[in-house]
Protein backbone atom coordinates (compact mmCIF):
# COMPACT_ATOMS: atom_id res chain seq x y z
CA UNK A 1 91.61 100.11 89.31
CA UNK A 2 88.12 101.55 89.96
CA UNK A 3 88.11 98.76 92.45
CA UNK A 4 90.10 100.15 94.91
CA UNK A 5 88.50 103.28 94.86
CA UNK A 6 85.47 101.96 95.75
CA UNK A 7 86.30 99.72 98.61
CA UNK A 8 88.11 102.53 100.40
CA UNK A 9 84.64 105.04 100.08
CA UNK A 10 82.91 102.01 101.97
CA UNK A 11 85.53 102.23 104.92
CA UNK A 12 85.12 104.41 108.06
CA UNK A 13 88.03 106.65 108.91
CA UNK A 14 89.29 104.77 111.72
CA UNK A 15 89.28 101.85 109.42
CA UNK A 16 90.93 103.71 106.74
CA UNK A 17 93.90 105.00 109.38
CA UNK A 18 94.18 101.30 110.32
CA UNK A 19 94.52 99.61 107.07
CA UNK A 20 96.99 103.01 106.30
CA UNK A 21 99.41 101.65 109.20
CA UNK A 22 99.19 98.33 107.71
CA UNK A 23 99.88 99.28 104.39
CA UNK A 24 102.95 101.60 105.72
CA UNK A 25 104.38 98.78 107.60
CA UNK A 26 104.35 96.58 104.62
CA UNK A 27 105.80 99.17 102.52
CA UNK A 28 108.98 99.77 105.18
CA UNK A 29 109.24 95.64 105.15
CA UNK A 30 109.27 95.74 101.32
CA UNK A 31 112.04 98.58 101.13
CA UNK A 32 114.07 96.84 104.09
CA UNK A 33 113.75 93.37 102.04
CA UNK A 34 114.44 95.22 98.84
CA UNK A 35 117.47 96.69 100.04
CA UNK A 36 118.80 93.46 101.94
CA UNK A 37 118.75 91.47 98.56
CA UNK A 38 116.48 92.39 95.51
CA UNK A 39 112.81 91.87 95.54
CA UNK A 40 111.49 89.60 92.65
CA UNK A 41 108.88 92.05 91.29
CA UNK A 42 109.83 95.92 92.02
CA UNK A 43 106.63 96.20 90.89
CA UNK A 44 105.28 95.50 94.22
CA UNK A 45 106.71 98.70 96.10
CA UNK A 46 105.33 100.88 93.30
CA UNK A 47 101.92 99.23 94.55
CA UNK A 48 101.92 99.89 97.70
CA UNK A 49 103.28 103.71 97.62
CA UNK A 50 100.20 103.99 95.04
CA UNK A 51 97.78 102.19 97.89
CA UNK A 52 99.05 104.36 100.64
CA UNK A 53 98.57 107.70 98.45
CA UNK A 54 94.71 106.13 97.62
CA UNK A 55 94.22 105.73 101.17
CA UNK A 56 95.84 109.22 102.22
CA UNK A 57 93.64 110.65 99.41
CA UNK A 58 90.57 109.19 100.36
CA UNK A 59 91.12 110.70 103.90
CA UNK A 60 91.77 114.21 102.74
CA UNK A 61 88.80 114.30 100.83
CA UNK A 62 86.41 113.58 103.78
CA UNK A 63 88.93 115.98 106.18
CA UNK A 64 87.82 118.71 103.55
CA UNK A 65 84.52 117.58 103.07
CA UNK A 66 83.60 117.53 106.57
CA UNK A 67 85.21 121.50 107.14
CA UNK A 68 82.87 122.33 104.23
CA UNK A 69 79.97 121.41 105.81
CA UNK A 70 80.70 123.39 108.68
């Protein structure tokens, strides 16, 4: 898990809001497919929510950063 966390502090912000479409888009596909006809592994939407809210966190945190240093 600490993984994650450290691959997204290496990212710029306008990489970060990319790879957040990405991950959105993936997660709307998932829910579509899972809706359609069961996913194998339900596990896999709980993933992605929990990378989007990493990535959303990760750009608060420099959006508040940044207005401290002001």
């Amino acid at each position: 898990m600490k993984k994650k966390g450290t691959e997204l502090k290496d990212l710029t912000v306008a990489e970060l809001s990319d790879k957040l479409k990405e991950e959105r888009s993936s997660l709307t596909k998932l829910r579509f497919a899972h809706t359609v006809s069961p996913i194998e592994s339900p596990v896999q939407l709980r993933t992605k929510r929990k990378e989007v809210a990493r990535i959303l966190t990760e750009l608060r945190k420099r959006e508040l950063v940044n207005t401290t240093k002001k």
